[in-house]
Protein backbone atom coordinates (compact mmCIF):
# COMPACT_ATOMS: atom_id res chain seq x y z
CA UNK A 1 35.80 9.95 69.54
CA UNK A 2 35.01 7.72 66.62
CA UNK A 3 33.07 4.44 67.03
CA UNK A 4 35.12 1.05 67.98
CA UNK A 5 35.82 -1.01 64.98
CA UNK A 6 34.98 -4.41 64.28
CA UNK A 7 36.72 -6.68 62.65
CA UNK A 8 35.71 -7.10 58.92
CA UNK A 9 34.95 -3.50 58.81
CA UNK A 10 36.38 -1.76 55.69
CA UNK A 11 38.52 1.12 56.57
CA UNK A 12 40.53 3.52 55.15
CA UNK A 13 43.84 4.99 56.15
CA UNK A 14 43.78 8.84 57.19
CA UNK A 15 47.79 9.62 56.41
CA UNK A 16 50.33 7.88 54.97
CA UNK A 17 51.86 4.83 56.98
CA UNK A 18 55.54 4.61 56.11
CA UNK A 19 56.96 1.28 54.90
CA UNK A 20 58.69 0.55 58.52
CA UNK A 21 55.53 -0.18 60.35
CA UNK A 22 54.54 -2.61 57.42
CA UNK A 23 54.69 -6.42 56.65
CA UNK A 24 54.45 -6.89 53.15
CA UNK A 25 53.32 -9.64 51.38
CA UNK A 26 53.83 -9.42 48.01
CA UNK A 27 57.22 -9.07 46.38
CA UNK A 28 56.29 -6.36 43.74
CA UNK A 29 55.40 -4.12 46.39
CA UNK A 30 59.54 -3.75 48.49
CA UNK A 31 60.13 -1.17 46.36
CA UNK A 32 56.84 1.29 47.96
CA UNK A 33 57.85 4.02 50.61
CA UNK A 34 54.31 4.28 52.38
CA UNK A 35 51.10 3.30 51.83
CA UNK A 36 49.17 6.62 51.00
CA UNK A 37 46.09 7.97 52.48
CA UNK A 38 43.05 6.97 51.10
CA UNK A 39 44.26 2.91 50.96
CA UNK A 40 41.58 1.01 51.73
CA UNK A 41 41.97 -2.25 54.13
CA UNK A 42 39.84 -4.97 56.11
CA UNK A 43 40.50 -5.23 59.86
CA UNK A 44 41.05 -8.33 60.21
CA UNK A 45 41.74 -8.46 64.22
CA UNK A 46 41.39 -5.75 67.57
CA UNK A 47 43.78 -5.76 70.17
CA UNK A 48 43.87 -4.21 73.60
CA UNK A 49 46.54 -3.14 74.63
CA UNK A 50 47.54 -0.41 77.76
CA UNK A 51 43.65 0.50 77.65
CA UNK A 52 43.74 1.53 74.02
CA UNK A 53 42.45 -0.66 70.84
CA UNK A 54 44.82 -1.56 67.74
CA UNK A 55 43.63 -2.69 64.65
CA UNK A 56 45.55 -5.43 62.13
CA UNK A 57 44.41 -4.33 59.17
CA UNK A 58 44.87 -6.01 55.95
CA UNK A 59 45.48 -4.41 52.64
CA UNK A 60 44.35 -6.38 49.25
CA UNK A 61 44.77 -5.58 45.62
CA UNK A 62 41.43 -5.65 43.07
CA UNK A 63 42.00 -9.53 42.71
CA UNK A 64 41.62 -10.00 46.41
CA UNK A 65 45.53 -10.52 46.82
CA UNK A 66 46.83 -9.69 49.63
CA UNK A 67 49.61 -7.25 49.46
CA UNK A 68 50.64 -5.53 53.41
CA UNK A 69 49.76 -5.37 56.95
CA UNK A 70 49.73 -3.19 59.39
CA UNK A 71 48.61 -3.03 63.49
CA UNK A 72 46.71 0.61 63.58
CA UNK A 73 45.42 3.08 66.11
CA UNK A 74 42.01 4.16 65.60
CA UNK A 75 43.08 7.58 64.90
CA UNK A 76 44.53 6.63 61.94
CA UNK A 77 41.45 5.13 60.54
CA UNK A 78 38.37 5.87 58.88
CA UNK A 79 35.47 3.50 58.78
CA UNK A 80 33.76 3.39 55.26
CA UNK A 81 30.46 2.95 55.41
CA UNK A 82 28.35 1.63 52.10
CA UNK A 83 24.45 1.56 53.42
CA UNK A 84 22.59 5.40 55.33
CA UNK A 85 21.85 4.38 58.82
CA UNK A 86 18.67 6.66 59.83
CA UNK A 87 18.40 6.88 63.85
């Protein structure tokens, strides 16, 4: 089982999440089918819900825009991590 994630944390997306289970933001982007795996997003709020934890994770372009959401399982995300934690 992974770790619980926090909001803020930057994640990435394991497999594609189809364009359904999307709200997007930006115009330019209608025309997508999925986002692909690999995306990388900020959670940006945890829910509970029927004992398991969902994720709102928000996906941004290089200028810090904004472009989809998405409410994720923890399965379907990978923490990134930037800094070595030694136990």
């Amino acid at each position: 089982m992974m770790n619980n994630m926090s909001t803020l944390d930057t994640v990435a997306i394991i497999n594609p999440i189809a364009k359904e289970r999307l709200t997007l933001v930006e115009p330019e982007y209608k025309s997508i089918e999925s986002l692909p795996s690999g995306q990388v997003g900020t959670v940006v709020e945890v829910y509970e819900r029927d004992k398991e934890k969902q994720y709102l994770v928000e996906f941004s372009d290089n200028q810090g825009r904004e472009y989809a959401m998405a409410i994720l399982k923890e399965h379907e995300l990978l923490v990134l991590h930037y800094t070595l934690e030694v136990a």
